[in-house]
C-alpha atoms as a PDB file:
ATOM      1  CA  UNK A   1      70.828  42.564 101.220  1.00  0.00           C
ATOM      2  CA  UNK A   2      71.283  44.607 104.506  1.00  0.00           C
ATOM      3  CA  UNK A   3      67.354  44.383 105.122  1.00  0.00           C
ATOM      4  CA  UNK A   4      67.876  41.105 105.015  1.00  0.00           C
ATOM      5  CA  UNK A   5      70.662  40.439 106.936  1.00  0.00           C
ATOM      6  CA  UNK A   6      68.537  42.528 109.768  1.00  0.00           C
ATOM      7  CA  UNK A   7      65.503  40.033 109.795  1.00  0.00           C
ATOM      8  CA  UNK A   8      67.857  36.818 110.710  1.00  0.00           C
ATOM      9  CA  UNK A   9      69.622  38.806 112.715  1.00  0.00           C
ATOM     10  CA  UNK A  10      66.249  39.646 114.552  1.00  0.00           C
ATOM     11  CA  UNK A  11      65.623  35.875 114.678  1.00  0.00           C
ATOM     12  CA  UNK A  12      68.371  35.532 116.386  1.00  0.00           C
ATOM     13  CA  UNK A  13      67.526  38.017 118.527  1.00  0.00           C
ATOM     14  CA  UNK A  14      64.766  35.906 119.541  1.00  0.00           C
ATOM     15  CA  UNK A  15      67.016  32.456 119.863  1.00  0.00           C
ATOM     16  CA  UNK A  16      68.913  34.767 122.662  1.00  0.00           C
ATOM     17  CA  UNK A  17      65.721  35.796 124.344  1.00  0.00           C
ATOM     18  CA  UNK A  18      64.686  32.367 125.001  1.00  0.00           C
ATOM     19  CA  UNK A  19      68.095  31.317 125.677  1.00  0.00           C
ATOM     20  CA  UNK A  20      67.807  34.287 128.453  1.00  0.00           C
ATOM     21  CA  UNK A  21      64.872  32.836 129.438  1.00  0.00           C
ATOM     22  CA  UNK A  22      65.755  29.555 129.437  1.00  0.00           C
ATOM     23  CA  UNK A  23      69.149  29.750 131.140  1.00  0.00           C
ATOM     24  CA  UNK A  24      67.635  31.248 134.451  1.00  0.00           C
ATOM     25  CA  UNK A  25      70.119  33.921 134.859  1.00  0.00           C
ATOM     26  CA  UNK A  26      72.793  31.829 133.373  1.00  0.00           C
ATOM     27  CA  UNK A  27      72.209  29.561 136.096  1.00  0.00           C
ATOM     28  CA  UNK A  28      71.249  26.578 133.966  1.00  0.00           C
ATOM     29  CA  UNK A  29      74.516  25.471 130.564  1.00  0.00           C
ATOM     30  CA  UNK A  30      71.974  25.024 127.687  1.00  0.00           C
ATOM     31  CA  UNK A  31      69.866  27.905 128.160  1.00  0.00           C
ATOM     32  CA  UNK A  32      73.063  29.907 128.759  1.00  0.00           C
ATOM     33  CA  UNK A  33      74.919  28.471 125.616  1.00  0.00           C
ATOM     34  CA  UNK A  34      71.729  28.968 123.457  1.00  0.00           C
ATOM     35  CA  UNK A  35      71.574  32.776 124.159  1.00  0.00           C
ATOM     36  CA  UNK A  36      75.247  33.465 124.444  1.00  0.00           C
ATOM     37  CA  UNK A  37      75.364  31.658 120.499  1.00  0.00           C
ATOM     38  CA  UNK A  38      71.710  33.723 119.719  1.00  0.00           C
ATOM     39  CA  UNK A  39      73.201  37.229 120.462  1.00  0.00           C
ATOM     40  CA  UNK A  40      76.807  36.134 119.005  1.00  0.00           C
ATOM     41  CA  UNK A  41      75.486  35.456 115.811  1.00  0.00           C
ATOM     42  CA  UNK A  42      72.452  38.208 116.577  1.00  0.00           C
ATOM     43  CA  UNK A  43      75.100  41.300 117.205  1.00  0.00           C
ATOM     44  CA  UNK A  44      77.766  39.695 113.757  1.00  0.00           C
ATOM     45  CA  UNK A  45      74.613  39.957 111.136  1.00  0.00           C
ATOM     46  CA  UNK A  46      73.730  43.604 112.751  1.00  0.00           C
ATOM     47  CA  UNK A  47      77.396  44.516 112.385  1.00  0.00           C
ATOM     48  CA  UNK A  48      77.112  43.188 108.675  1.00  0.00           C
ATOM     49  CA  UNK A  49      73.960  44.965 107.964  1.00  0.00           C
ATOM     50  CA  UNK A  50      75.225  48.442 109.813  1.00  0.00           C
ATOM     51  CA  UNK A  51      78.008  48.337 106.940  1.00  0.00           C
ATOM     52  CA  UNK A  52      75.255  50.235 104.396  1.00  0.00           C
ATOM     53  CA  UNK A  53      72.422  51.461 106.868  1.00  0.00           C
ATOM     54  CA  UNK A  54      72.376  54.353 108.725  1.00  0.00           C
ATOM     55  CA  UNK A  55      73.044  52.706 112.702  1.00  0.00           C
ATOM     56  CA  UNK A  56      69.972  54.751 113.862  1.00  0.00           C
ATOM     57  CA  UNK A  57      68.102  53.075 111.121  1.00  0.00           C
ATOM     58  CA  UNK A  58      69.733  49.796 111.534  1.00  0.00           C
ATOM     59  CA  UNK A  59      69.542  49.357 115.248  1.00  0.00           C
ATOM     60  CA  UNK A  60      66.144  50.532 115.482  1.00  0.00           C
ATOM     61  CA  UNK A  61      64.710  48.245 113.384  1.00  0.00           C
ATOM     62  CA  UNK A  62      66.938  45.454 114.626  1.00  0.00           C
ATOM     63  CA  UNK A  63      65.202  45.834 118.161  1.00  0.00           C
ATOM     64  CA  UNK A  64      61.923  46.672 116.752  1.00  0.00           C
ATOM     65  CA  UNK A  65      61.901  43.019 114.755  1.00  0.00           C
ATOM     66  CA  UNK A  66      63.552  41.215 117.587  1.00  0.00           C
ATOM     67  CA  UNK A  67      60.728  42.735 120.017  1.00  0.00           C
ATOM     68  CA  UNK A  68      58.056  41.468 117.847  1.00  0.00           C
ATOM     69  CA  UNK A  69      59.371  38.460 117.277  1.00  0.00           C
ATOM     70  CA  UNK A  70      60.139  37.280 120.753  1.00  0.00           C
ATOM     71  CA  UNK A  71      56.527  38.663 121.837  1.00  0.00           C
ATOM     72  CA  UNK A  72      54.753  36.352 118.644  1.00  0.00           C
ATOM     73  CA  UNK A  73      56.968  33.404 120.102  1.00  0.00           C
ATOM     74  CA  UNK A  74      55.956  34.552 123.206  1.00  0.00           C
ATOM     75  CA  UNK A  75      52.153  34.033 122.667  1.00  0.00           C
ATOM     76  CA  UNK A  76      52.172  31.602 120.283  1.00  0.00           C
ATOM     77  CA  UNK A  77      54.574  28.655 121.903  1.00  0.00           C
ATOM     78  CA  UNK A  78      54.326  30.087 125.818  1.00  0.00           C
ATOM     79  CA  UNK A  79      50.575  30.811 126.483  1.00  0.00           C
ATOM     80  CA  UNK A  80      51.467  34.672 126.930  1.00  0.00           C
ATOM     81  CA  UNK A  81      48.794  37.558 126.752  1.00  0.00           C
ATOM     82  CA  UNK A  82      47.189  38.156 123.641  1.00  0.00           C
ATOM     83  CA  UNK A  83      45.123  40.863 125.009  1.00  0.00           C
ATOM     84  CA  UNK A  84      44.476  43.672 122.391  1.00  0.00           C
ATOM     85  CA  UNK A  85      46.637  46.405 123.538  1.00  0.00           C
ATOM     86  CA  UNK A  86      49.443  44.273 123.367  1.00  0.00           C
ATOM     87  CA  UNK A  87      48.726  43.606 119.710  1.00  0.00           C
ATOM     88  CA  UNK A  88      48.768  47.090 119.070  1.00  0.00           C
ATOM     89  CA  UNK A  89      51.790  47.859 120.097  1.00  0.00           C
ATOM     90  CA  UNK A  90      53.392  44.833 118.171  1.00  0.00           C
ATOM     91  CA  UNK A  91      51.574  46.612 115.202  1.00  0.00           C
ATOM     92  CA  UNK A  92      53.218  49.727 116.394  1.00  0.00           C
ATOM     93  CA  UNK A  93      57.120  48.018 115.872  1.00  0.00           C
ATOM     94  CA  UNK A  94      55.643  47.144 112.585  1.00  0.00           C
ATOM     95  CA  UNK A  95      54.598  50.183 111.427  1.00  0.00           C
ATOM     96  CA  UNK A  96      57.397  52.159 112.450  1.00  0.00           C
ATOM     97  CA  UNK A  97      59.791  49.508 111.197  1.00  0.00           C
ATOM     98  CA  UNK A  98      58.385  49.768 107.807  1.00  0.00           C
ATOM     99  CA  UNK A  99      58.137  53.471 107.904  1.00  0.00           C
ATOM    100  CA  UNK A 100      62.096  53.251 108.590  1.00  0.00           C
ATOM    101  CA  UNK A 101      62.677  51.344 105.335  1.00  0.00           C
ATOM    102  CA  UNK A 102      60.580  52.940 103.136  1.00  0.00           C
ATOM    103  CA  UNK A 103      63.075  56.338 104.238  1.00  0.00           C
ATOM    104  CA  UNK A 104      65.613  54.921 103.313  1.00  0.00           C
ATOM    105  CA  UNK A 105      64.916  54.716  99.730  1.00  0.00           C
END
């Protein structure tokens, strides 16, 4: 269940990144509201989740997802790079966020 709880927390993760982005440094009340609800529910379901991981191992993976996330959003709905090297280092997140999972068993 904690695994779980960290991938919607990562989503959320990303609903505060565009809200960041969105909100042009909080100058602008939607964008602002949207990331300030994002991380608020982001930072409660990491909290959850933190109850039975390891916070190295919880955290890590946490930013790890929400990176990769953001950066598929990113390319997919925003018309950013897809170049190859920044592929491989969303594979990177990947691989070391399953590498942290499968240690903890």
């Amino acid at each position: 269940m904690a695994w779980l709880l960290l991938v919607v927390a990562s989503t959320f993760e990303v609903v505060m990144a565009l809200g960041l982005k969105w909100s042009e440094g909080f100058t602008r009340l939607g964008g602002s509201l949207l990331a300030i609800v994002g991380g608020v529910f982001s930072l409660a379901l990491l909290a959850q989740a933190l109850r039975s991981l390891p916070v190295g191992t919880g955290y890590a993976v946490w930013t790890g997802l929400g990176a990769v996330f953001t950066a598929l959003v990113g390319m997919l709905a925003l018309g950013e790079s897809r170049d190859v090297l920044r592929l491989a280092g969303i594979a990177a997140v990947v691989v070391g966020v399953v590498m942290l999972q499968l240690s903890e068993h």
